[in-house]
PDB file of N, CA and C in Angstrom:
ATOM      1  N   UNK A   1      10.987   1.161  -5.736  1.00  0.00           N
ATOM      2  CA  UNK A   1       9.627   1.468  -5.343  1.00  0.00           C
ATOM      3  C   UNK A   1       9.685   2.311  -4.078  1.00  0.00           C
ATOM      4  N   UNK A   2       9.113   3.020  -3.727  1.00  0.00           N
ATOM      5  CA  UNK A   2       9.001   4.307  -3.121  1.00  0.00           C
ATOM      6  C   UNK A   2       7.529   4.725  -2.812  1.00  0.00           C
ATOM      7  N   UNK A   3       7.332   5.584  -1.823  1.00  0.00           N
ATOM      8  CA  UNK A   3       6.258   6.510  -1.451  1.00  0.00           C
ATOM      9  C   UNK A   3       6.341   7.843  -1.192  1.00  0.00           C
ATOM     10  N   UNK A   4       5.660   8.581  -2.250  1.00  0.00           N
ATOM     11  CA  UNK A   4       5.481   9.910  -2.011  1.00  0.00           C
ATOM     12  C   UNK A   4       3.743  10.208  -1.443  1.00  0.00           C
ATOM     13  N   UNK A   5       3.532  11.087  -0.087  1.00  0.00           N
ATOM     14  CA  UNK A   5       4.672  10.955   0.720  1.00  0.00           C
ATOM     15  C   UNK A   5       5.349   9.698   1.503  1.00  0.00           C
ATOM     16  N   UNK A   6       6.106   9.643   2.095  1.00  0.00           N
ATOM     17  CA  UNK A   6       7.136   8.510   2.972  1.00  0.00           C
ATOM     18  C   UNK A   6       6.215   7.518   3.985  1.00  0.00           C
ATOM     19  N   UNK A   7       5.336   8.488   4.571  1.00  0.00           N
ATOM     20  CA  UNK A   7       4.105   8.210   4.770  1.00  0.00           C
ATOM     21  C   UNK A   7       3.037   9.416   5.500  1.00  0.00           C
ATOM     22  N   UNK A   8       1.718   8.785   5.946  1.00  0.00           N
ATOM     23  CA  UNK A   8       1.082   9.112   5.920  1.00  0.00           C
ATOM     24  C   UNK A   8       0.081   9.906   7.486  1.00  0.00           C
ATOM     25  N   UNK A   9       0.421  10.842   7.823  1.00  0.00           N
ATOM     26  CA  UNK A   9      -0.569  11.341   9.234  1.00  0.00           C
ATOM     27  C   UNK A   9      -1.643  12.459   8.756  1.00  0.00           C
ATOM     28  N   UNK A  10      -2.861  11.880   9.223  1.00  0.00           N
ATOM     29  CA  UNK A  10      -4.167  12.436   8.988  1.00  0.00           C
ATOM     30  C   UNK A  10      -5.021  12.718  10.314  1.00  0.00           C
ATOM     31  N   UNK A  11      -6.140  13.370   9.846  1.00  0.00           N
ATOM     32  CA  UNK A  11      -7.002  12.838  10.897  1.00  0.00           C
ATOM     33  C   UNK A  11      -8.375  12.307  10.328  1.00  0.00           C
ATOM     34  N   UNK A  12      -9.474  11.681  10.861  1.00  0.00           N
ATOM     35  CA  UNK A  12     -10.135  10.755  10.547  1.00  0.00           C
ATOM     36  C   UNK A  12     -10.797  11.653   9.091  1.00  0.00           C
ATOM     37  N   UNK A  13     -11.305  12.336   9.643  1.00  0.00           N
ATOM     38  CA  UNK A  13     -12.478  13.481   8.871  1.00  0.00           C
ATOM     39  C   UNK A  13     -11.642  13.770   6.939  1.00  0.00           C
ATOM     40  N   UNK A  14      -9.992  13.207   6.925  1.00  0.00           N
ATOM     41  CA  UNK A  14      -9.317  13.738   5.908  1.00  0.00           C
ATOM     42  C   UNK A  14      -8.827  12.379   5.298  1.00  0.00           C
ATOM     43  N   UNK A  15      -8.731  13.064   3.464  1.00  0.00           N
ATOM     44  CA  UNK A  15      -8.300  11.907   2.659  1.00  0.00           C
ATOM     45  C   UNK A  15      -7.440  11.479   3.205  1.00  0.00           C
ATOM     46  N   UNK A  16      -6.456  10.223   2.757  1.00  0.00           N
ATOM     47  CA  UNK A  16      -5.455   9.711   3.330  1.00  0.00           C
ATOM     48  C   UNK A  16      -5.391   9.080   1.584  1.00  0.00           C
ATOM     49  N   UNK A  17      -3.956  10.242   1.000  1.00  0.00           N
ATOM     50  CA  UNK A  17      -3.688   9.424  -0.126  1.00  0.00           C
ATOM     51  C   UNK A  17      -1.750   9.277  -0.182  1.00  0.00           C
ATOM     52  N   UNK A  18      -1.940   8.770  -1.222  1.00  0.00           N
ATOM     53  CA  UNK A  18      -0.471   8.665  -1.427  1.00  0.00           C
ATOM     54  C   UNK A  18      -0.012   7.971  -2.891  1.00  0.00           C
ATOM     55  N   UNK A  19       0.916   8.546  -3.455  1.00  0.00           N
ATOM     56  CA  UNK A  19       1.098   7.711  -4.794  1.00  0.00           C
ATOM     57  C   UNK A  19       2.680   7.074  -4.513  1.00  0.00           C
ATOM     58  N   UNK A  20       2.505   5.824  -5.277  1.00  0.00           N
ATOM     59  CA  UNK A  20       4.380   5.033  -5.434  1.00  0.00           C
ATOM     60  C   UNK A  20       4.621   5.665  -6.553  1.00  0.00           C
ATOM     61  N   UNK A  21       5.798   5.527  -6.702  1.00  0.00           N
ATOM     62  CA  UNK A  21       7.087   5.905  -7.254  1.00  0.00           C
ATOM     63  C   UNK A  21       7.943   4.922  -7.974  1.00  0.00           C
ATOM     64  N   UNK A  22       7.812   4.307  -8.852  1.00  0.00           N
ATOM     65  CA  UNK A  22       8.399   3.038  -9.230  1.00  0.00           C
ATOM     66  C   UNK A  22       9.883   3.391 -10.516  1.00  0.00           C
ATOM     67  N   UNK A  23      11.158   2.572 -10.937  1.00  0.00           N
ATOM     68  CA  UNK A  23      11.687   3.188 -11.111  1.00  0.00           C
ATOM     69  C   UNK A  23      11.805   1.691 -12.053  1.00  0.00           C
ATOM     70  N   UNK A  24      12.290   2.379 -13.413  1.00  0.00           N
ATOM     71  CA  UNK A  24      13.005   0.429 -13.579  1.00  0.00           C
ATOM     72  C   UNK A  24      14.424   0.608 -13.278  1.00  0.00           C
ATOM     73  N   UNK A  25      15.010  -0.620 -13.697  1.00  0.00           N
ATOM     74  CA  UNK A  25      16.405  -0.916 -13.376  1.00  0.00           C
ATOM     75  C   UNK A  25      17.263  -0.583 -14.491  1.00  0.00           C
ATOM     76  N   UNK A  26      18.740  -0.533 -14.415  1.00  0.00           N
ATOM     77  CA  UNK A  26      19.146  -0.388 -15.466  1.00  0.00           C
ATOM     78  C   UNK A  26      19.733  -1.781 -16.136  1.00  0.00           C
ATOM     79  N   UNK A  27      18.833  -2.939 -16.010  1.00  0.00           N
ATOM     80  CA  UNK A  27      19.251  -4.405 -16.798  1.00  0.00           C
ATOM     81  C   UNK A  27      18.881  -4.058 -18.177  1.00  0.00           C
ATOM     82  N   UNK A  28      19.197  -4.724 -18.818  1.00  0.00           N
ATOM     83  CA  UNK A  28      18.697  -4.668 -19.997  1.00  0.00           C
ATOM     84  C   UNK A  28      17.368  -5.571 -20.267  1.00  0.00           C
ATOM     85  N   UNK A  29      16.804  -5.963 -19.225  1.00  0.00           N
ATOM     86  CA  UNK A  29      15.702  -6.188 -19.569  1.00  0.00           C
ATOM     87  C   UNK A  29      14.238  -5.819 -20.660  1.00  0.00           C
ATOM     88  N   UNK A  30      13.535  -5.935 -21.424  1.00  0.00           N
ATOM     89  CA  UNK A  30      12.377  -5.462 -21.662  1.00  0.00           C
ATOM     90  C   UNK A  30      11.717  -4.829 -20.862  1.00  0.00           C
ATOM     91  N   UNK A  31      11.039  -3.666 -21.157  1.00  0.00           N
ATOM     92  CA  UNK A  31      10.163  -3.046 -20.240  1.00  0.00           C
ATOM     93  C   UNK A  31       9.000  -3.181 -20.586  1.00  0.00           C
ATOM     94  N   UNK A  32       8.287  -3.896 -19.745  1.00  0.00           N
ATOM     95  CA  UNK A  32       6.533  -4.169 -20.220  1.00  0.00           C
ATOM     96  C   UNK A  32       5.851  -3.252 -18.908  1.00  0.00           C
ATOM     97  N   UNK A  33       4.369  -3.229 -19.118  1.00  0.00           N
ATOM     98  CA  UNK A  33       3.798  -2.506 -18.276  1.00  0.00           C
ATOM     99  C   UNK A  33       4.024  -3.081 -16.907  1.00  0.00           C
ATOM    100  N   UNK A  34       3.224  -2.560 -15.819  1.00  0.00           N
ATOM    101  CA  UNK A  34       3.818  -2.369 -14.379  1.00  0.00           C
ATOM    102  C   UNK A  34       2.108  -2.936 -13.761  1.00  0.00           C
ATOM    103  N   UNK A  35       2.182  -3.373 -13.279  1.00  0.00           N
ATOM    104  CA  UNK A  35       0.732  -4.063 -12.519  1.00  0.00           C
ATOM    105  C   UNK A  35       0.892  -3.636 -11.126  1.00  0.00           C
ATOM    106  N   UNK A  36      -0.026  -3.366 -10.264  1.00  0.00           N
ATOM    107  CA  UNK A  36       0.072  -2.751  -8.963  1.00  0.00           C
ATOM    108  C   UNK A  36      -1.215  -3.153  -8.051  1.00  0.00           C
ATOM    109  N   UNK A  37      -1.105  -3.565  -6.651  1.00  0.00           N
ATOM    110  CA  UNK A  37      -1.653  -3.983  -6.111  1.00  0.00           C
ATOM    111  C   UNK A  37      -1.378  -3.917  -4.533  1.00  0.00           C
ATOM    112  N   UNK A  38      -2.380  -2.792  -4.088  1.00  0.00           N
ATOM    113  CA  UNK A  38      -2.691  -2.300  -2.431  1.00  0.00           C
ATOM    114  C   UNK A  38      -3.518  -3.654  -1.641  1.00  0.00           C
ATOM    115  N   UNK A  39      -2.592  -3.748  -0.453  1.00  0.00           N
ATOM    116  CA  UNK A  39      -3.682  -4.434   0.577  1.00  0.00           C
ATOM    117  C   UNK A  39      -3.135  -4.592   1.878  1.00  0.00           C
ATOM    118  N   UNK A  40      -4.067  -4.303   2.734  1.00  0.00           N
ATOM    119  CA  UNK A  40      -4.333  -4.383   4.021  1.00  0.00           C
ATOM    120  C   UNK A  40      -3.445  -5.022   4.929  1.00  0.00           C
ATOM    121  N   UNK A  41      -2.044  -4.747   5.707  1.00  0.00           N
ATOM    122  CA  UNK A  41      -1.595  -5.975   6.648  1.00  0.00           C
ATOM    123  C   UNK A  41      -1.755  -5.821   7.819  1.00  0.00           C
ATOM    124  N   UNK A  42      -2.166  -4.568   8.126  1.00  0.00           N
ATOM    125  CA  UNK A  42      -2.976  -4.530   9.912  1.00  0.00           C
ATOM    126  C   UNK A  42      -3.718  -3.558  10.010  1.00  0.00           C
ATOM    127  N   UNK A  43      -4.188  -2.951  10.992  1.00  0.00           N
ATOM    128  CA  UNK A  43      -4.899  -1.880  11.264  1.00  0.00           C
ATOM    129  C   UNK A  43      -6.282  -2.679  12.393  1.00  0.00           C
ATOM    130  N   UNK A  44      -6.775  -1.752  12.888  1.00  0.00           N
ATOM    131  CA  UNK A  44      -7.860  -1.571  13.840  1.00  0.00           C
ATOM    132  C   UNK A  44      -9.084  -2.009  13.425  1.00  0.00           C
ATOM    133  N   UNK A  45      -8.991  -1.665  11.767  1.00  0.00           N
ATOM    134  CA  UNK A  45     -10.965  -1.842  10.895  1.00  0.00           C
ATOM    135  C   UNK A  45      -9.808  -2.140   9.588  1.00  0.00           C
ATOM    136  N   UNK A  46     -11.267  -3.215   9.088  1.00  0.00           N
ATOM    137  CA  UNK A  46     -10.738  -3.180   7.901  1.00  0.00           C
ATOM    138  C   UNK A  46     -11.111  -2.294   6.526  1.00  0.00           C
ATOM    139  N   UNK A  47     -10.174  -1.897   5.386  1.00  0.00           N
ATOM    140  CA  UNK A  47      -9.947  -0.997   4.706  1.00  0.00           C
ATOM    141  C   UNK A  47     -10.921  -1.466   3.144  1.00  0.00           C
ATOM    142  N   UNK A  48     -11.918  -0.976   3.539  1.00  0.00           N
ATOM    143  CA  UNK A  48     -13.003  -1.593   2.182  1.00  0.00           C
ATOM    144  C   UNK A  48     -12.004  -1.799   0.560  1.00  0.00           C
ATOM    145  N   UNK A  49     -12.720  -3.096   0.284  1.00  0.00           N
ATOM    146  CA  UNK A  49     -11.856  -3.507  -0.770  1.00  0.00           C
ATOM    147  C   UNK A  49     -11.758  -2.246  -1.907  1.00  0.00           C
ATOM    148  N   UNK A  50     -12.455  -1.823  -2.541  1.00  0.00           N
ATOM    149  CA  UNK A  50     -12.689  -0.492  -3.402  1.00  0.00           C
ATOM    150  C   UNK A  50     -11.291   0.422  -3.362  1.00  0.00           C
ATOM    151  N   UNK A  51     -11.065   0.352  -1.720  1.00  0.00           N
ATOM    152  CA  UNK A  51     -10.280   1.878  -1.696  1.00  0.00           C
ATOM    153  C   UNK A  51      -8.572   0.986  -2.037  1.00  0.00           C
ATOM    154  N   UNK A  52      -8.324  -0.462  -2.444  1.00  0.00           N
ATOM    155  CA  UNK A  52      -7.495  -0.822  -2.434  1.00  0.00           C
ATOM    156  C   UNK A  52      -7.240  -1.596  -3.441  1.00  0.00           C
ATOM    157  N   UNK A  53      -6.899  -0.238  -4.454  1.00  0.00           N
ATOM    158  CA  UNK A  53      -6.951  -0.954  -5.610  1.00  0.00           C
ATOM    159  C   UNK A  53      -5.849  -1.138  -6.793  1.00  0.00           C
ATOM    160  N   UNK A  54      -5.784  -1.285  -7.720  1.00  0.00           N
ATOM    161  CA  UNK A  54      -4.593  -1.960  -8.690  1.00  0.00           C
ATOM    162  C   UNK A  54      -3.703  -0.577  -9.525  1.00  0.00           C
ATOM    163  N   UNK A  55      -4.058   0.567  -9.063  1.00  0.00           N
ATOM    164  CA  UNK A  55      -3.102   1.494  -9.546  1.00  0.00           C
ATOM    165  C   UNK A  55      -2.290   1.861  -8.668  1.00  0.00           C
ATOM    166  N   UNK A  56      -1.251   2.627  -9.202  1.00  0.00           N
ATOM    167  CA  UNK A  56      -0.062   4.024  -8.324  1.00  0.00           C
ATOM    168  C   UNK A  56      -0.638   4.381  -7.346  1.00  0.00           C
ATOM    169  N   UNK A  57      -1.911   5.089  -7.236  1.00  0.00           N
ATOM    170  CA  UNK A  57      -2.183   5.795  -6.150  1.00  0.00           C
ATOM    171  C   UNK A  57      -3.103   4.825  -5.044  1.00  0.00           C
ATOM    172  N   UNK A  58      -3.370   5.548  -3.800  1.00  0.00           N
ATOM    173  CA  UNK A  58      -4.060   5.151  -3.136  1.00  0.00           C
ATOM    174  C   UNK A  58      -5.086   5.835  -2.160  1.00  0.00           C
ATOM    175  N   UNK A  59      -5.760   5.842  -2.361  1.00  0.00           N
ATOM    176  CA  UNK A  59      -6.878   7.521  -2.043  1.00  0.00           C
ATOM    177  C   UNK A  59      -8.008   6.640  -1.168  1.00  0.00           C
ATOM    178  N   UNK A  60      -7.760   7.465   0.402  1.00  0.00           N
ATOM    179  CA  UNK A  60      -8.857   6.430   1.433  1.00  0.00           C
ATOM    180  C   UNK A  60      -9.380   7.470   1.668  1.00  0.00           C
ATOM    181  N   UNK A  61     -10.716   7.571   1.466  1.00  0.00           N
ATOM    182  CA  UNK A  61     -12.097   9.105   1.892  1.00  0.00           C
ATOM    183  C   UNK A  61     -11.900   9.031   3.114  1.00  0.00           C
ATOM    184  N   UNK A  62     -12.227  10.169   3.659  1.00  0.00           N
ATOM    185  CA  UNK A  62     -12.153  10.577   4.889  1.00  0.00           C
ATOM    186  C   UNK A  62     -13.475   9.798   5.573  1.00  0.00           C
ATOM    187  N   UNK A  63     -13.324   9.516   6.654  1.00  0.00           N
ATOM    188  CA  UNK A  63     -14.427   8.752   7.711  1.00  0.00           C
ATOM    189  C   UNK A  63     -14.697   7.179   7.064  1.00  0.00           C
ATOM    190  N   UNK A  64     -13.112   6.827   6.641  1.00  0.00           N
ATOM    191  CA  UNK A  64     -13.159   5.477   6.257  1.00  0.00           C
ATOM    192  C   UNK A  64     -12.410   4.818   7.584  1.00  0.00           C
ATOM    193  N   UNK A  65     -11.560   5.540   8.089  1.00  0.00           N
ATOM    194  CA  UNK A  65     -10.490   4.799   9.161  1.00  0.00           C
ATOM    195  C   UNK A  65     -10.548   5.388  10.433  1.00  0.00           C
ATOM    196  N   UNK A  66     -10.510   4.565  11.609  1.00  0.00           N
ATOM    197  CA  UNK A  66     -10.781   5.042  12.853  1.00  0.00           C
ATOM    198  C   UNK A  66     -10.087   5.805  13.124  1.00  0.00           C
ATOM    199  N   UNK A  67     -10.409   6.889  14.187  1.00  0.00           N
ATOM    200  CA  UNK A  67      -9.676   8.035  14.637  1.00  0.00           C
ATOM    201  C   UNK A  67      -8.332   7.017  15.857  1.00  0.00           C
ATOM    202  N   UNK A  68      -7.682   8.120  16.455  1.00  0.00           N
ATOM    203  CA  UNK A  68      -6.369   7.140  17.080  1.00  0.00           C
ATOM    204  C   UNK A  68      -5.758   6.156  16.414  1.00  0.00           C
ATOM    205  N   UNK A  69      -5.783   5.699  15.385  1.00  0.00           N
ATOM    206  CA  UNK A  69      -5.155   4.056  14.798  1.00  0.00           C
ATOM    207  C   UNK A  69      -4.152   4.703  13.828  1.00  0.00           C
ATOM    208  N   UNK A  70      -3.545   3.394  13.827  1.00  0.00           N
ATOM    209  CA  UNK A  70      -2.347   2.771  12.637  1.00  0.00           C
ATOM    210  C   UNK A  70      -2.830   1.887  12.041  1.00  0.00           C
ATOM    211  N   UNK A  71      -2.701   1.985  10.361  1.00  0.00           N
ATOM    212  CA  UNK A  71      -2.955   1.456   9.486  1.00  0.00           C
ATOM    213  C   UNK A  71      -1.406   0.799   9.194  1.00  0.00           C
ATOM    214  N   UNK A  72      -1.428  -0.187   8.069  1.00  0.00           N
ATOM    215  CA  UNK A  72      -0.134  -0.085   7.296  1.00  0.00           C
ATOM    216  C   UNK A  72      -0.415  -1.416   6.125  1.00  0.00           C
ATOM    217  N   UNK A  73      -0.239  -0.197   5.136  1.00  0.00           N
ATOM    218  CA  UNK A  73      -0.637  -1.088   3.405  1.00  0.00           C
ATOM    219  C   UNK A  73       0.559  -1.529   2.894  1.00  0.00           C
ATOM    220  N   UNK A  74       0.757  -2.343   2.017  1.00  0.00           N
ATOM    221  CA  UNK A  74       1.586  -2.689   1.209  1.00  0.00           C
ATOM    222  C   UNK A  74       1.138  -2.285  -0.257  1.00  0.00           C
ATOM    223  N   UNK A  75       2.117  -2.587  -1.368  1.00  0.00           N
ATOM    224  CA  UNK A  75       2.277  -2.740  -2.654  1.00  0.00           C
ATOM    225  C   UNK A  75       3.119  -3.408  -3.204  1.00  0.00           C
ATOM    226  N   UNK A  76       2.514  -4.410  -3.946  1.00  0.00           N
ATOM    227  CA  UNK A  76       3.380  -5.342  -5.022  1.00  0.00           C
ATOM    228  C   UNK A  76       3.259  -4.762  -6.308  1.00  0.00           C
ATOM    229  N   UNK A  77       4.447  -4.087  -6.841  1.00  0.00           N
ATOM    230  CA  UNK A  77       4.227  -4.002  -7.885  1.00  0.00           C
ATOM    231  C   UNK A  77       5.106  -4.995  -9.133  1.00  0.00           C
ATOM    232  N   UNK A  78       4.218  -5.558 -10.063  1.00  0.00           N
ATOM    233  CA  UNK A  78       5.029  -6.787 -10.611  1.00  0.00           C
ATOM    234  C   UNK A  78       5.079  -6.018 -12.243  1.00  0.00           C
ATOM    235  N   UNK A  79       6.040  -7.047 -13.550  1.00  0.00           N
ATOM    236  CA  UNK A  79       6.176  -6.528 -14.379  1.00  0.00           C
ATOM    237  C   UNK A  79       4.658  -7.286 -14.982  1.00  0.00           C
ATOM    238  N   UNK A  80       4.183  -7.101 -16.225  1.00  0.00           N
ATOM    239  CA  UNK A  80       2.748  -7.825 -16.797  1.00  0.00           C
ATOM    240  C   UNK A  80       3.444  -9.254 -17.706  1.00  0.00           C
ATOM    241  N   UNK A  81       4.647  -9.094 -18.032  1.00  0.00           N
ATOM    242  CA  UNK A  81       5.017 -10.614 -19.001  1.00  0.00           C
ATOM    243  C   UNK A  81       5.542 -11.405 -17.831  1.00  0.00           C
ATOM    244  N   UNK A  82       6.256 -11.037 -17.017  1.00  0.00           N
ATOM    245  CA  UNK A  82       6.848 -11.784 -15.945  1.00  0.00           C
ATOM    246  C   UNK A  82       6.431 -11.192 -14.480  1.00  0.00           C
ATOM    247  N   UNK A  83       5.267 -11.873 -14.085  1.00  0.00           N
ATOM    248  CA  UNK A  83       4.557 -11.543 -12.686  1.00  0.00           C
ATOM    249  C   UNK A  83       5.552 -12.115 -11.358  1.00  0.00           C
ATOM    250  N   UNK A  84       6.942 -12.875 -11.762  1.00  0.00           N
ATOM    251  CA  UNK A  84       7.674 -13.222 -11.047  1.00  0.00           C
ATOM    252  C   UNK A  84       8.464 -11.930 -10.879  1.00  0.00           C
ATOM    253  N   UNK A  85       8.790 -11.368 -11.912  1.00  0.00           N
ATOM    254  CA  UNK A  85       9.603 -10.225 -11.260  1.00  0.00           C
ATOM    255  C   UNK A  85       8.660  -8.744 -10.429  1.00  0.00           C
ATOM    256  N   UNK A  86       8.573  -8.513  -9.064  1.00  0.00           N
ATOM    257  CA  UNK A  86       8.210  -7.764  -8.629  1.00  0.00           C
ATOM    258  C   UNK A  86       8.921  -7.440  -7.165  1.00  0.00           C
ATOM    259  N   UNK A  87       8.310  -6.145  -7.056  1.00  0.00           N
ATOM    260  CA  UNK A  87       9.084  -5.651  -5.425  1.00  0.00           C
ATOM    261  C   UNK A  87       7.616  -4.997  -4.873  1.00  0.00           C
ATOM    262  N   UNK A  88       7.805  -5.017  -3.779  1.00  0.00           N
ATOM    263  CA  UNK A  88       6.907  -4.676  -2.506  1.00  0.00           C
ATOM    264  C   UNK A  88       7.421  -3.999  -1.440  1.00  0.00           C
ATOM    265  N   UNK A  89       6.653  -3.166  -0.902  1.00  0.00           N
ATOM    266  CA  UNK A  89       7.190  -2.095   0.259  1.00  0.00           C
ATOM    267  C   UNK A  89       5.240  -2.300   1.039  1.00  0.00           C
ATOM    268  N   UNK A  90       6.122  -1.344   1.656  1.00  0.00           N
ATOM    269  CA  UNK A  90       4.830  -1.253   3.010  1.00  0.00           C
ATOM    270  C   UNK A  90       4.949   0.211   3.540  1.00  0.00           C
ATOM    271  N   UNK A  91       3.794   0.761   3.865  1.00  0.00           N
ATOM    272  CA  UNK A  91       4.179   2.133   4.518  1.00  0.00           C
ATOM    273  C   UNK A  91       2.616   2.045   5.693  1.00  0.00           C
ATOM    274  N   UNK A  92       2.873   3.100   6.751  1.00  0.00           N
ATOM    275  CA  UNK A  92       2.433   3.340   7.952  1.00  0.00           C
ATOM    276  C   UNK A  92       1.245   4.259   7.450  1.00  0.00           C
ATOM    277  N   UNK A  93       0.080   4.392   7.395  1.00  0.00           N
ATOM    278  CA  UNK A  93      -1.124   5.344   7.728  1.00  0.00           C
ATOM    279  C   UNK A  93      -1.306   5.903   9.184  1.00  0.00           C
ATOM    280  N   UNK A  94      -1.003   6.791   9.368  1.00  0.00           N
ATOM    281  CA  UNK A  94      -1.506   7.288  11.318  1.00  0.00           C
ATOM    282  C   UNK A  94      -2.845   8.220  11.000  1.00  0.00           C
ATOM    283  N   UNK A  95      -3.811   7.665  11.792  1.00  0.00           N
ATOM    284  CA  UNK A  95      -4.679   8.101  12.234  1.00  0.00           C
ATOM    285  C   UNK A  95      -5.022   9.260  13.282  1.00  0.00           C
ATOM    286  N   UNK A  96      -4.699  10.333  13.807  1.00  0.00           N
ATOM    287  CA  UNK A  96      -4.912  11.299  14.619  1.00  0.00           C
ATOM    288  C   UNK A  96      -6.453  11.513  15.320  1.00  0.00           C
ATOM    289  N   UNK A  97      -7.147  12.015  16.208  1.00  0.00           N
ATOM    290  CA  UNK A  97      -7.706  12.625  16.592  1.00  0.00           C
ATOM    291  C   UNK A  97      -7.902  13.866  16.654  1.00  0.00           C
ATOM    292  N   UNK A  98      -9.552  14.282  16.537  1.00  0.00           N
ATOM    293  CA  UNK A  98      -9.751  15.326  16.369  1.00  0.00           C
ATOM    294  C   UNK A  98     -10.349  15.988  17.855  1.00  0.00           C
ATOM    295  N   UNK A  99      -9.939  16.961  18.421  1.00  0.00           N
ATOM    296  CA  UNK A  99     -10.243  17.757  19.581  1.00  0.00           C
ATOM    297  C   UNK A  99     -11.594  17.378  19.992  1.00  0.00           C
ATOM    298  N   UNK A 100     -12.404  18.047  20.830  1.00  0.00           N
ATOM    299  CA  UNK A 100     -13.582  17.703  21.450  1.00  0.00           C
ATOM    300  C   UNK A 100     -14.515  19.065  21.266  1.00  0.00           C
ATOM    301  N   UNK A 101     -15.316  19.054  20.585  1.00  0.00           N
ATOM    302  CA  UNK A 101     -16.133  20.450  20.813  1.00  0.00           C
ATOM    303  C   UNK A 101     -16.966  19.987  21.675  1.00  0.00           C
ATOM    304  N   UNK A 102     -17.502  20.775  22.478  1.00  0.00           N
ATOM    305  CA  UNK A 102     -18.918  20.704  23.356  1.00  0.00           C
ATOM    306  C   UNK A 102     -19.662  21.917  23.013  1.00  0.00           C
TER     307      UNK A 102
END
């Protein structure tokens, strides 16, 4: 499991997406479908449930996350016959600021 990209620097006003990368193994296991699941383990505000949801990708609209902050999501992704077998990663969202017009 993987993130393309590795992670993530934005600034508030811009999407903040990213898709995993999942790979199977070479066991001889069965391959059944892949279940996936984004959520929240820190950040500044919290990340409306909607934008954190059960596919590959993960797509946060712009003027969802505070300007200056660090976010950082996880993903479990498990197999659908055996919800015991799964792996999880975590990646960093940075938040930037945008200049000052007057």
């Amino acid at each position: 499991l993987y993130f393309q990209p590795a992670s993530v620097a934005v600034t508030r006003d811009l999407m903040a997406e990213v898709r995993a990368v999942t790979v199977f193994s070479q066991c001889t296991d069965t391959k059944s479908e892949m279940l996936f699941q984004w959520a929240q383990v820190s950040g500044p505000t919290t990340i409306p449930a909607q934008y954190l949801g059960t596919i590959s990708q993960l797509r946060i609209p712009g003027g969802t996350l505070a300007a200056a902050a660090t976010y950082v999501v996880s993903l479990t992704v498990s197999m659908s016959d055996d919800v015991s077998k799964q792996s999880s990663s975590q990646m960093v969202i940075s938040v930037g600021s945008l200049p000052l017009i007057a």
